[in-house]
N, C-alpha and C. Protein backbone atom coordinates (compact mmCIF):
# COMPACT_ATOMS: atom_id res chain seq x y z
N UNK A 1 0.84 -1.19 0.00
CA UNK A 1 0.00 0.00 0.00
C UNK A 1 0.88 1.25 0.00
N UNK A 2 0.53 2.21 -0.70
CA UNK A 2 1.71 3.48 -0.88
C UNK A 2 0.94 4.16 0.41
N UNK A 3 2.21 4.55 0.89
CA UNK A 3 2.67 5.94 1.70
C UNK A 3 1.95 7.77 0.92
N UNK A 4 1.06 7.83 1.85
CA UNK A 4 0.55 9.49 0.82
C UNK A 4 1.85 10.53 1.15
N UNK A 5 2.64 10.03 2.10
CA UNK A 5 4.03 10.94 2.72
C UNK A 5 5.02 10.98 1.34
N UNK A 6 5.03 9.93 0.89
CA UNK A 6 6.02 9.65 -0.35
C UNK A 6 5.17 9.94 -2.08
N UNK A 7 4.05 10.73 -2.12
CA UNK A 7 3.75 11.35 -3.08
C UNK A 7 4.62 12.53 -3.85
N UNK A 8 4.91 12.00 -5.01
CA UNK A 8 6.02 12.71 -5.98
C UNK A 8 5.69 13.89 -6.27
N UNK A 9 7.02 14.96 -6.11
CA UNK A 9 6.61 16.37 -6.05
C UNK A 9 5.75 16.78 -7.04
N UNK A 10 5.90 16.08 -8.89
CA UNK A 10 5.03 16.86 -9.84
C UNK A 10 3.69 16.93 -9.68
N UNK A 11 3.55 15.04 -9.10
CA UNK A 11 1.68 15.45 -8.21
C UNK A 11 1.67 15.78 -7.19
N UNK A 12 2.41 16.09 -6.21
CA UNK A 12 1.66 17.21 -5.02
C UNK A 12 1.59 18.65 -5.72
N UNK A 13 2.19 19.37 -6.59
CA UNK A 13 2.35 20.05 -7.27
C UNK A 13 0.57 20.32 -7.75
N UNK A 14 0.46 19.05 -8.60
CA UNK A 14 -0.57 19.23 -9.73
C UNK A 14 -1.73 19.42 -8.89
N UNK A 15 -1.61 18.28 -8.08
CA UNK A 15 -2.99 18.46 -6.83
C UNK A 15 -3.15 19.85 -6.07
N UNK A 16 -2.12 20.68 -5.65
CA UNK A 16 -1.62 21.80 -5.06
C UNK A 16 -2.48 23.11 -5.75
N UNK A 17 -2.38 23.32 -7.25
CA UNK A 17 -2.60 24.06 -8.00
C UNK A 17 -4.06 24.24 -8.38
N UNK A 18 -4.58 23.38 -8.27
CA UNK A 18 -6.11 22.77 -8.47
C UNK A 18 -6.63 23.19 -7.53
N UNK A 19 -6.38 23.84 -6.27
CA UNK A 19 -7.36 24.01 -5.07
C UNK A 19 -7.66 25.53 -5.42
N UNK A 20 -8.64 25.79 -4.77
CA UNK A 20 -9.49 27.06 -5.46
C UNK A 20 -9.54 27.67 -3.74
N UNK A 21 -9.54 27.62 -2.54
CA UNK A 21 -9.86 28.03 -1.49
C UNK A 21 -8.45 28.22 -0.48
N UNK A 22 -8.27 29.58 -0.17
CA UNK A 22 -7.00 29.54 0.91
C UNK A 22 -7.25 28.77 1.68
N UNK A 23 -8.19 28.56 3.00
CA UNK A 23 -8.32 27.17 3.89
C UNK A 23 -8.07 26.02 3.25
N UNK A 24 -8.05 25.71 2.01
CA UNK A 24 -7.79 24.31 1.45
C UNK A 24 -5.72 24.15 1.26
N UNK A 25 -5.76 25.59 1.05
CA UNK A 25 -4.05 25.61 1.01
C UNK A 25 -3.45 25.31 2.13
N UNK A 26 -4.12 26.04 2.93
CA UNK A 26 -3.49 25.75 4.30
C UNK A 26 -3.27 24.36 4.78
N UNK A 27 -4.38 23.70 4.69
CA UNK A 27 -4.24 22.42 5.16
C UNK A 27 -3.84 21.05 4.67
N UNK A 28 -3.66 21.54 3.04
CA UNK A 28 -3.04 20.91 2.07
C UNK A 28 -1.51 20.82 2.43
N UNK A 29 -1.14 21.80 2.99
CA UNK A 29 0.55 21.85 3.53
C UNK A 29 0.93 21.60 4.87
N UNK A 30 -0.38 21.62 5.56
CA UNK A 30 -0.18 20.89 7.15
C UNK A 30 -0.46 19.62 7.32
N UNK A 31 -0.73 18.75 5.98
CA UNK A 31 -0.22 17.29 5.93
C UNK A 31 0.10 17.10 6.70
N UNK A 32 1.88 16.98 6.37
CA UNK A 32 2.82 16.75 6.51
C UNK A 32 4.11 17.14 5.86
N UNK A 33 5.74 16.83 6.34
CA UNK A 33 6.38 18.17 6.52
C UNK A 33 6.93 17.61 4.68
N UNK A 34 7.05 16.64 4.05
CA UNK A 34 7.07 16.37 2.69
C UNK A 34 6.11 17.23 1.73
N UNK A 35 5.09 17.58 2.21
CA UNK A 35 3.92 17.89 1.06
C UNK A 35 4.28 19.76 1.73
N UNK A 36 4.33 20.43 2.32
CA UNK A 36 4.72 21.57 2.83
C UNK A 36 6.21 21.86 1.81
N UNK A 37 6.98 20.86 2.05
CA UNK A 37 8.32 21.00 1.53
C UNK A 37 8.43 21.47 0.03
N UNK A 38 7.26 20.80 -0.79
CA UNK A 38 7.07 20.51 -1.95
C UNK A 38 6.13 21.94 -2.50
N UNK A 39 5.48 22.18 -1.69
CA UNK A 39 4.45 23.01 -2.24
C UNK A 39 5.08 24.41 -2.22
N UNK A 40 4.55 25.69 -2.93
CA UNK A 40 5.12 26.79 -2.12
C UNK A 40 4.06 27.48 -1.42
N UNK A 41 4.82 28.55 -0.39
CA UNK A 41 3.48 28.87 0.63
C UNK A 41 3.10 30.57 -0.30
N UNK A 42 1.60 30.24 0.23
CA UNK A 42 1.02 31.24 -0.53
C UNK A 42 0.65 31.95 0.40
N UNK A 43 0.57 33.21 0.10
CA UNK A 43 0.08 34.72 1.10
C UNK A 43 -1.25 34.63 0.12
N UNK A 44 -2.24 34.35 1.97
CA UNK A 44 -3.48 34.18 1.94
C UNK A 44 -3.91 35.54 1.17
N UNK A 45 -4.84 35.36 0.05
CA UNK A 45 -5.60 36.21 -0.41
C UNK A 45 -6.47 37.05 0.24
N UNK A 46 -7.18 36.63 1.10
CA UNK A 46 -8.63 37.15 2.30
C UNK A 46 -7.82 36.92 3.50
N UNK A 47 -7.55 37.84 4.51
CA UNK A 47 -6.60 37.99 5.40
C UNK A 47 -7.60 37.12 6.32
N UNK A 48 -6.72 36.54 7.29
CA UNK A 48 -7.86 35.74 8.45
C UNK A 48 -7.56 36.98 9.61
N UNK A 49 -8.96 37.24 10.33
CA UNK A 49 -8.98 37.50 11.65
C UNK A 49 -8.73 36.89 12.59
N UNK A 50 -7.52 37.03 13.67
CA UNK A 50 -7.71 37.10 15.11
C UNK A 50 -8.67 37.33 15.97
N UNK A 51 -9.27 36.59 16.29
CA UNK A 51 -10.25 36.68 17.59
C UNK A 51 -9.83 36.56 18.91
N UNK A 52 -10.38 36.78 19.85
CA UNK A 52 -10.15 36.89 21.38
C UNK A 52 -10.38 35.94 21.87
N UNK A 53 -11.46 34.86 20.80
CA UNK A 53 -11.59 33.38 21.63
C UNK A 53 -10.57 32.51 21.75
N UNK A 54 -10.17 31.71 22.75
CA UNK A 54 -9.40 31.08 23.08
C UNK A 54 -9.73 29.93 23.71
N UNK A 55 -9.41 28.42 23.46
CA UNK A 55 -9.75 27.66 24.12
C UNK A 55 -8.04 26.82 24.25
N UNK A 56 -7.26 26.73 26.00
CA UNK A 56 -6.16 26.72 25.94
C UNK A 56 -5.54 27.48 25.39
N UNK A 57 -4.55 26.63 24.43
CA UNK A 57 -3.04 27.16 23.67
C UNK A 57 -4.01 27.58 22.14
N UNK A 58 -4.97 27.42 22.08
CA UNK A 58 -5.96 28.11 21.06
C UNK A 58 -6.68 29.16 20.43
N UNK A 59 -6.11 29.53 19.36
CA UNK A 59 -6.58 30.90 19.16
C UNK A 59 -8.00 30.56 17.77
N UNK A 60 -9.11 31.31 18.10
CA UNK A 60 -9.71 31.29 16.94
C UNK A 60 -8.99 32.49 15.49
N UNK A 61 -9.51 32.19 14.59
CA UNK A 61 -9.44 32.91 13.40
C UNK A 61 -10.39 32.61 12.73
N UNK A 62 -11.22 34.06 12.10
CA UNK A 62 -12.25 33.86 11.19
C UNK A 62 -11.74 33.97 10.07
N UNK A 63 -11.90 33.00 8.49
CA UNK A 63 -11.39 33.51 7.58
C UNK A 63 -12.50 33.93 6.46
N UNK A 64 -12.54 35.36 5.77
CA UNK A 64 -13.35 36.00 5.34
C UNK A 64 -13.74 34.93 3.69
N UNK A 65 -13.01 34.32 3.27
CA UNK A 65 -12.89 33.40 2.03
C UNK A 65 -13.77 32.07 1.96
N UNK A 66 -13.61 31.17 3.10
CA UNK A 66 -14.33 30.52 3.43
C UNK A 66 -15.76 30.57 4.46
N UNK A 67 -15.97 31.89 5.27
CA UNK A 67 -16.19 32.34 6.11
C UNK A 67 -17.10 31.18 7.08
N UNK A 68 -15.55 30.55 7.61
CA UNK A 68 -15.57 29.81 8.54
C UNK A 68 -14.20 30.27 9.86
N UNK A 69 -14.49 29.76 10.70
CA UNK A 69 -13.77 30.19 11.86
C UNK A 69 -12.51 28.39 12.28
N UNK A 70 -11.66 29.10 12.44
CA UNK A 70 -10.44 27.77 12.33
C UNK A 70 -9.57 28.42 13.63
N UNK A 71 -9.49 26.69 14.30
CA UNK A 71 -8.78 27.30 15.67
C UNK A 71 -7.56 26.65 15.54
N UNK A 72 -6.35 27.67 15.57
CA UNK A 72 -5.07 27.24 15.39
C UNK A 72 -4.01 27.23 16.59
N UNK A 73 -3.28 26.35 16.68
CA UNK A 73 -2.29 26.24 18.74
C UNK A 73 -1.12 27.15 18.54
N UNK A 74 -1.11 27.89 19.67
CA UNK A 74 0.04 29.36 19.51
C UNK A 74 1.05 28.82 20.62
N UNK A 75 1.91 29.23 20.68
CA UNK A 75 3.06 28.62 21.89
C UNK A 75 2.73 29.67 22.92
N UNK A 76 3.50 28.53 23.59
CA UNK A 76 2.86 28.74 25.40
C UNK A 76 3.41 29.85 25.63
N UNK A 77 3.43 30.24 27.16
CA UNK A 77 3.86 31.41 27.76
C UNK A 77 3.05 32.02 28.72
N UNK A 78 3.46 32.73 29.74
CA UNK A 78 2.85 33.61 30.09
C UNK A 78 3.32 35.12 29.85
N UNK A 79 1.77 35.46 29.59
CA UNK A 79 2.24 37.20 29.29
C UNK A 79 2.46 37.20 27.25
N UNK A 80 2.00 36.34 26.90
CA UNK A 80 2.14 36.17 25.54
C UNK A 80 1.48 37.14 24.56
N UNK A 81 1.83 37.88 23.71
CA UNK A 81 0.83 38.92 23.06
C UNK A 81 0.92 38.67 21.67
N UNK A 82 0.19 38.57 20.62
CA UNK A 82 -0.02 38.07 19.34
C UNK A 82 -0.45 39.64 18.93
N UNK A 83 0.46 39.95 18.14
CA UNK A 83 0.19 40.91 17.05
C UNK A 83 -0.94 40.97 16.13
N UNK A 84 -0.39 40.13 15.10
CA UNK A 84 -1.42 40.15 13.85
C UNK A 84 -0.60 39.11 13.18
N UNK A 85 -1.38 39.14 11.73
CA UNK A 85 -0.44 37.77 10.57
C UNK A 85 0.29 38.84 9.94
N UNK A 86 1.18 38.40 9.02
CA UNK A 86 2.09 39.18 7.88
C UNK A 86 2.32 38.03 7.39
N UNK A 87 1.90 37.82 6.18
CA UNK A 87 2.70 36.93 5.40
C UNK A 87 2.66 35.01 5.94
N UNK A 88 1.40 35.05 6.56
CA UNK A 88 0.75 33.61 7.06
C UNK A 88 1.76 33.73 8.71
N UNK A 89 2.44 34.74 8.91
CA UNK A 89 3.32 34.65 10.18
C UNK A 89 2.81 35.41 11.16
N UNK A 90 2.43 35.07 12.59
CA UNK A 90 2.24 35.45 13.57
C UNK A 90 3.02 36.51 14.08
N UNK A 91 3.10 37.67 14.73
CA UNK A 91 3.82 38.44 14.92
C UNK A 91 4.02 38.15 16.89
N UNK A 92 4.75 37.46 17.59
CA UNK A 92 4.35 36.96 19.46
C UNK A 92 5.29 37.68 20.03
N UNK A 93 5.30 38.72 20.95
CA UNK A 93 5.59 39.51 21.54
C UNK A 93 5.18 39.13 23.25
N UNK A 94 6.50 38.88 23.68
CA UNK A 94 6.49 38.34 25.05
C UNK A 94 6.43 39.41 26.25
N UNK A 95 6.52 38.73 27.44
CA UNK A 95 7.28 39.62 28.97
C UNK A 95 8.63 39.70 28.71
N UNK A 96 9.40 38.75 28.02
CA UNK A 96 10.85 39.04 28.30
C UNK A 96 11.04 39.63 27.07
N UNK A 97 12.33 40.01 26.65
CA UNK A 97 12.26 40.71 25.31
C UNK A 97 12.19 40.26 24.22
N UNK A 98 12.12 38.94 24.28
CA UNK A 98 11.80 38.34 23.20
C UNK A 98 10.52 38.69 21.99
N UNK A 99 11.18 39.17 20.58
CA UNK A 99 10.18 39.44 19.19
C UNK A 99 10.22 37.87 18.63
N UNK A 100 9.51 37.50 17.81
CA UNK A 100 9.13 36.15 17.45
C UNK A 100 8.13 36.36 16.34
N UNK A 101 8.50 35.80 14.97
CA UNK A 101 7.45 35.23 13.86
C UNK A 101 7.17 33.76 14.34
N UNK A 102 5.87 33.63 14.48
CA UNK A 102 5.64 31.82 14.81
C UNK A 102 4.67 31.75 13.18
N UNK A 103 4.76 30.80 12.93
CA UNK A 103 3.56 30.16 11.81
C UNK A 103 3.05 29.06 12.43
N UNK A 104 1.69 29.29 12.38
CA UNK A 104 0.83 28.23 13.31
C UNK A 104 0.21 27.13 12.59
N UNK A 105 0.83 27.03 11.41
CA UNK A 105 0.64 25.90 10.27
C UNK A 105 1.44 25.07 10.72
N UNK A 106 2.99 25.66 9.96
CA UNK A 106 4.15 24.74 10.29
C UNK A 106 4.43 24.40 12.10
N UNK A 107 4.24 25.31 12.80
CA UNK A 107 4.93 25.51 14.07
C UNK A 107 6.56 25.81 14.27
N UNK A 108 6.60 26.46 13.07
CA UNK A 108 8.07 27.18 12.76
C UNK A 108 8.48 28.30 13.81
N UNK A 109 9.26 28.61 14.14
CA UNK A 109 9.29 30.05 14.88
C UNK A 109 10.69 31.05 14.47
N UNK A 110 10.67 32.53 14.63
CA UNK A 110 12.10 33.02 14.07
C UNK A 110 12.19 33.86 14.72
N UNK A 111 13.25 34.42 15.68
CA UNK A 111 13.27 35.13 16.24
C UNK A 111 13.86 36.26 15.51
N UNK A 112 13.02 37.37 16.08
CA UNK A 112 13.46 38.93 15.65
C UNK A 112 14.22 39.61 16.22
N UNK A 113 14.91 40.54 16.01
CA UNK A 113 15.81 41.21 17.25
C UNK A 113 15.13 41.78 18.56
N UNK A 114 15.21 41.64 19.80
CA UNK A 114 15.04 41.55 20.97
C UNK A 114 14.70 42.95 21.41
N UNK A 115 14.06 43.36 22.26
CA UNK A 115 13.35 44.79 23.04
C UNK A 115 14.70 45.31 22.93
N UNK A 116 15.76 44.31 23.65
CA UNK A 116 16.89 44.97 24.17
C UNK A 116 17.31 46.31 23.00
N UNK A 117 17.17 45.87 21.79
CA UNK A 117 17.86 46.64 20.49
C UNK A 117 17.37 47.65 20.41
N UNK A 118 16.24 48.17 20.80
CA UNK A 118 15.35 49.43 20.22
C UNK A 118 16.57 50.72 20.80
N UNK A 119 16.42 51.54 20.04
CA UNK A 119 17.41 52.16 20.17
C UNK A 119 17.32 53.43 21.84
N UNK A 120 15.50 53.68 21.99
CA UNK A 120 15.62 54.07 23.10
C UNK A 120 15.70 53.15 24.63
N UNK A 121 16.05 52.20 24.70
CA UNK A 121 16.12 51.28 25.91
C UNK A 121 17.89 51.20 26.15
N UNK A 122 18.17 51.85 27.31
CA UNK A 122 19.50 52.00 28.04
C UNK A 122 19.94 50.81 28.32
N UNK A 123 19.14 50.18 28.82
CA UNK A 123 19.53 48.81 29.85
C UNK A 123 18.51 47.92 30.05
N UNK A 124 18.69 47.09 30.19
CA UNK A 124 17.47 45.97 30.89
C UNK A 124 18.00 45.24 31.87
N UNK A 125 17.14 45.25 33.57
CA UNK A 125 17.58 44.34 34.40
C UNK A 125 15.88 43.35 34.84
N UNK A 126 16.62 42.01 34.60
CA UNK A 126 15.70 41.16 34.18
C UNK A 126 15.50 41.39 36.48
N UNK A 127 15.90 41.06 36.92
CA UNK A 127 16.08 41.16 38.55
C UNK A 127 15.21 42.17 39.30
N UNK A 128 14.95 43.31 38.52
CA UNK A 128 14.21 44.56 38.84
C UNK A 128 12.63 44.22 38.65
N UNK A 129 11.95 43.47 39.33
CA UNK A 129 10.52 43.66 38.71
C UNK A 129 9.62 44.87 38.32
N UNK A 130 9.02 44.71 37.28
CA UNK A 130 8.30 46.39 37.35
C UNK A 130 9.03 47.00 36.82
N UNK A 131 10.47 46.74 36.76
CA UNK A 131 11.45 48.48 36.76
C UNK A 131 12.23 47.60 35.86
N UNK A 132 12.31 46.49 34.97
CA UNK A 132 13.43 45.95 34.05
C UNK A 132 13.80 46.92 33.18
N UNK A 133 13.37 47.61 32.35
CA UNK A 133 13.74 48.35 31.54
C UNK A 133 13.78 49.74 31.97
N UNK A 134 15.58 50.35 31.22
CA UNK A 134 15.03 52.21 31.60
C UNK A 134 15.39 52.20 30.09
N UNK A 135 14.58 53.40 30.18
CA UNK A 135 14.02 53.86 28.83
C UNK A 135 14.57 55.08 28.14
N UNK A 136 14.65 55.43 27.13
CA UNK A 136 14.80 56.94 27.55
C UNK A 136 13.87 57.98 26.74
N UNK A 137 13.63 58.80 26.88
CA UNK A 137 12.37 59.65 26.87
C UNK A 137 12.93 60.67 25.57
N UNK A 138 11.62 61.44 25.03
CA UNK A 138 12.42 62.12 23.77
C UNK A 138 12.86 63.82 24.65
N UNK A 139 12.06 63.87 25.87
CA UNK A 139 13.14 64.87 26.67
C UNK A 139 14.10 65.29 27.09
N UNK A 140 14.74 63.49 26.81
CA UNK A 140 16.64 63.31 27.31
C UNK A 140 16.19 62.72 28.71
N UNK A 141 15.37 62.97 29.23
CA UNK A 141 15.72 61.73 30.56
C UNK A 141 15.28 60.70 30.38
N UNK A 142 16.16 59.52 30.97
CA UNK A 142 15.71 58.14 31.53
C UNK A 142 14.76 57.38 32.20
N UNK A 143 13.81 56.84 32.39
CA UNK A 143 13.19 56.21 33.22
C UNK A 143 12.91 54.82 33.31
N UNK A 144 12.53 54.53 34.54
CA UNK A 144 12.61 53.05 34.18
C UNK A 144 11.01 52.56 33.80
N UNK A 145 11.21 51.23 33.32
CA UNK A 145 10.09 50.91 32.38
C UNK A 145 9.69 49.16 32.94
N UNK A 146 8.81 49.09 32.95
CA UNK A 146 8.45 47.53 33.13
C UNK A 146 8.17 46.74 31.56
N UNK A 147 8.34 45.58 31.73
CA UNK A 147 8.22 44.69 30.43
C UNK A 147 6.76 44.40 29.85
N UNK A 148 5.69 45.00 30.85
CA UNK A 148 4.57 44.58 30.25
C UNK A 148 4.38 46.03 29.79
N UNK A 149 5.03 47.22 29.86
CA UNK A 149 4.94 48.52 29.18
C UNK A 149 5.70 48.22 27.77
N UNK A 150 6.70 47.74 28.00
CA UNK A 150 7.61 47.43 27.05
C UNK A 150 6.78 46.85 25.60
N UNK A 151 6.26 45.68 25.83
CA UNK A 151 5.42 44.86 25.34
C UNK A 151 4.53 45.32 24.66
N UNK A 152 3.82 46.30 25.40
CA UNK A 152 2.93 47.35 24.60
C UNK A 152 3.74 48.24 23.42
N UNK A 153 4.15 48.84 23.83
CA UNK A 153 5.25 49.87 22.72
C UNK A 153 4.99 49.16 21.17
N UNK A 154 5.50 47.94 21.54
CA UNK A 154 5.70 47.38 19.69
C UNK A 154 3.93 47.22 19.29
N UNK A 155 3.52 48.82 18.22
CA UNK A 155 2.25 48.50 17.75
C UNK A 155 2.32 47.16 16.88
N UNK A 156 2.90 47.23 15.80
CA UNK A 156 2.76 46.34 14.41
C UNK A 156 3.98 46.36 13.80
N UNK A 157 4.30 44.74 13.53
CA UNK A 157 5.28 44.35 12.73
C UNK A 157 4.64 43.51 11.74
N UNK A 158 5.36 44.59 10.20
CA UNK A 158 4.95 44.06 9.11
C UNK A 158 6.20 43.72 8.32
N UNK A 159 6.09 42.55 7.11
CA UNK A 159 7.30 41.97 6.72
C UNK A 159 7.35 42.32 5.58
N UNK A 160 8.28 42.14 4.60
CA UNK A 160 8.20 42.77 3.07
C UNK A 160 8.43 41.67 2.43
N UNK A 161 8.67 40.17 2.91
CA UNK A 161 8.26 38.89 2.48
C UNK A 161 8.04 37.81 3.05
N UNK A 162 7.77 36.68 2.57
CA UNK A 162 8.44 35.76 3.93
C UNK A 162 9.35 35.95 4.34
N UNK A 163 9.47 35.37 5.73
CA UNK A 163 10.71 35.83 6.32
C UNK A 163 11.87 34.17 6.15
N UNK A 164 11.26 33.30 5.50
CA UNK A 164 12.15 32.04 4.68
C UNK A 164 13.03 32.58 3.63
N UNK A 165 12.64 33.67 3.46
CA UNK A 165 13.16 34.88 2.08
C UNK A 165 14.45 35.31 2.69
N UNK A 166 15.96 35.25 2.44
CA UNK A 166 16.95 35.75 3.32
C UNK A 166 17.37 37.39 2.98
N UNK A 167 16.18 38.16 1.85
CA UNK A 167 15.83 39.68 1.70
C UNK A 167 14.87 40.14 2.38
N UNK A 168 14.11 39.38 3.83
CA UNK A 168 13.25 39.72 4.04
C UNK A 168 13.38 41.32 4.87
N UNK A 169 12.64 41.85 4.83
CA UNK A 169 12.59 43.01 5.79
C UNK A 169 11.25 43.35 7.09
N UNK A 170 11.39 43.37 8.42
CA UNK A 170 10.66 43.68 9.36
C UNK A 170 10.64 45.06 8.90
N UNK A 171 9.18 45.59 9.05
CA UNK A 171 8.95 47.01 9.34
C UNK A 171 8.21 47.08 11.13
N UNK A 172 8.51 47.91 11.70
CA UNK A 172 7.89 47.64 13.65
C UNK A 172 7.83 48.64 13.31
N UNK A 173 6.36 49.16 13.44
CA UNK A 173 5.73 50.58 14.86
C UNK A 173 5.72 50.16 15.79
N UNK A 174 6.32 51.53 16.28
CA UNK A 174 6.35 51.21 17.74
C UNK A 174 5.61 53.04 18.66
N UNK A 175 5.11 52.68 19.69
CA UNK A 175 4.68 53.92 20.28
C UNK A 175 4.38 54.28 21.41
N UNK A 176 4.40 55.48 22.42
CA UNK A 176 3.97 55.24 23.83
C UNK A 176 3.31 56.19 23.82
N UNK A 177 3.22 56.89 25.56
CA UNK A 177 2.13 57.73 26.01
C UNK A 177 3.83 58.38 25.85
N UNK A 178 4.77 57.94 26.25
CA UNK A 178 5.72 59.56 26.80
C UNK A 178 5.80 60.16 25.72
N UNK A 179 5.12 59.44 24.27
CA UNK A 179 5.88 60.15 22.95
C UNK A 179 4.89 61.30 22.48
N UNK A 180 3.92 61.44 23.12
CA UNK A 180 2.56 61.85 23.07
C UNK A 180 2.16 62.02 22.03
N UNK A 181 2.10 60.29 21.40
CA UNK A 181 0.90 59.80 20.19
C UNK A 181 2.21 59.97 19.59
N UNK A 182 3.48 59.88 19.75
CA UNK A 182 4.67 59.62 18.68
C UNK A 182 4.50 58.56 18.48
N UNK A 183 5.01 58.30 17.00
CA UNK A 183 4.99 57.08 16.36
C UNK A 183 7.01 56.39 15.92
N UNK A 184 7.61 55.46 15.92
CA UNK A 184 8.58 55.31 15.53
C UNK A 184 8.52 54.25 14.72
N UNK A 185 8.99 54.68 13.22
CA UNK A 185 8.84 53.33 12.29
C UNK A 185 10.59 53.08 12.48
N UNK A 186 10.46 51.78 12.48
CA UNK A 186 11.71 51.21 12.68
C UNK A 186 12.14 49.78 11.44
N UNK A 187 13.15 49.91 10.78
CA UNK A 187 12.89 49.30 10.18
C UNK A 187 14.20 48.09 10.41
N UNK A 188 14.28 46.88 10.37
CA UNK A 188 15.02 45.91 11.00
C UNK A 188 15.76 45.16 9.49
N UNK A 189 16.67 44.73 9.31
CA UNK A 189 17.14 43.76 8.42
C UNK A 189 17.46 42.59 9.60
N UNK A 190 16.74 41.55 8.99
CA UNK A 190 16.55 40.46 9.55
C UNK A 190 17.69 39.57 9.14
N UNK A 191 18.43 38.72 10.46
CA UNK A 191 18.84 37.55 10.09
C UNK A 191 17.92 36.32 10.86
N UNK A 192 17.73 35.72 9.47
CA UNK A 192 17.17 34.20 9.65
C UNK A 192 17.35 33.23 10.74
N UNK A 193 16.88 33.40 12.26
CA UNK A 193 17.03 32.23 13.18
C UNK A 193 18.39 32.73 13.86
N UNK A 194 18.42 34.30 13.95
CA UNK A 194 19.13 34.48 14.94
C UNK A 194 18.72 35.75 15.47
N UNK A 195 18.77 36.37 16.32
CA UNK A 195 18.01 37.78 17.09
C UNK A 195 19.46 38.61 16.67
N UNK A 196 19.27 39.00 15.36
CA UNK A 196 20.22 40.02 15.52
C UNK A 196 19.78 40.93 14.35
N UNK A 197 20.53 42.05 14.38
CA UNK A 197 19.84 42.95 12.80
C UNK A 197 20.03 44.45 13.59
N UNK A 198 20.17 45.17 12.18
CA UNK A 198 20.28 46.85 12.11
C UNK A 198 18.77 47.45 12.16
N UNK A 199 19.02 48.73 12.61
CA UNK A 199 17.59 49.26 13.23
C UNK A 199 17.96 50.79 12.50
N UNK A 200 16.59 51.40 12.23
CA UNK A 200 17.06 52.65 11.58
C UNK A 200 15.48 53.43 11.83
N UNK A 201 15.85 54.31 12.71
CA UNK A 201 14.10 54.95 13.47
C UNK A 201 13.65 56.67 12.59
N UNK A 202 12.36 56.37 12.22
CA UNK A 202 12.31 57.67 11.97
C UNK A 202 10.75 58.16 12.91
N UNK A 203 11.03 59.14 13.16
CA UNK A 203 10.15 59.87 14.52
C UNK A 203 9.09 60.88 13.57
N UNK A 204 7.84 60.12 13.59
CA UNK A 204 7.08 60.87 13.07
C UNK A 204 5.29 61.46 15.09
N UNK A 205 4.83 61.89 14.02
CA UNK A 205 3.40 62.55 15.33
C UNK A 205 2.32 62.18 14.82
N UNK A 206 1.16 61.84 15.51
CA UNK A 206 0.05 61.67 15.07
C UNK A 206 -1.06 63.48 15.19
């Protein structure tokens, strides 16, 4: 009896091409990690919504294409904050400084460069509760900052491809109350599966 794991790339291919529905793509490549391998990933046409429902490690998503609701498993944590999608990628923004693309298809994850990098954060002491981060203000003084303030700051990170792409580019807003309604687009060159990368801020106002 054949193995559907060992189906030859020209027909996962042919079968691949034939589907008419993003939910059918999706799950056409969450097979298994052969038929994913084979296929390429497509940026969903009809963006799916994030919802607030949650059951566990479960997030709903409504998708406007099929307009059905699909519950997909996000990694654990406490203090975990989910952005939005870019590019089928989760944007997970932690307590510690950890930035993170997860894909909740594959269960891939990539880390982005870290709170630590933003160019206004002096220091971080993980030991200080409440007070881990000082910050610094567009007045010139310092203050200190907690990680669930921190956390907030990063509005939206958007990508300029996949980030499997080794041209990919992070774009992060980022914003607070001290900036009053300042906005900082920041733009990151990403390396692939390591938290590191150049940052370049421009300070605009709402």
């Amino acid at each position: 009896m054949a193995d559907w794991v060992d189906l030859p790339r020209e027909l996962c291919l042919k079968i691949y091409k034939k589907l008419m529905h993003n939910g059918d793509y999706v799950r056409f490549r969450a097979v298994c990690h052969p038929w994913r391998r084979n296929t390429p990933e497509k940026v969903l046409q009809l963006p799916w919504l994030m919802q607030h429902c949650t059951k566990g490690n479960s997030r709903a998503f409504y998708s406007l294409s099929d307009n059905k609701v699909h519950w997909l498993d996000l990694p654990k944590g406490p203090g975990i904050l989910c952005r939005e999608f870019s590019h089928v990628w989760l944007v997970i923004v932690e307590m510690t400084p950890i930035i993170s693309l997860f894909n909740p298809i594959s269960g891939s994850q990539i880390n982005l460069p870290p709170m630590t990098t933003i160019l206004e954060v002096v220091d971080f002491r993980p030991s200080i509760v409440g007070k881990e981060y000082l910050y610094w203000l567009y007045t010139g003084s310092v203050k200190p900052r907690s990680s669930s303030f921190m956390r907030n700051v990063m509005r939206k990170v958007v990508l300029s491809t996949s980030p499997t792409d080794d041209n990919c580019i992070a774009m992060a807003i980022r914003g607070d109350k001290e900036t009053r309604g300042g906005l900082y687009l920041e733009t990151t060159k990403m390396t692939i599966g390591a938290a590191t990368g150049t940052s370049y801020s421009l300070r605009g106002s709402l």
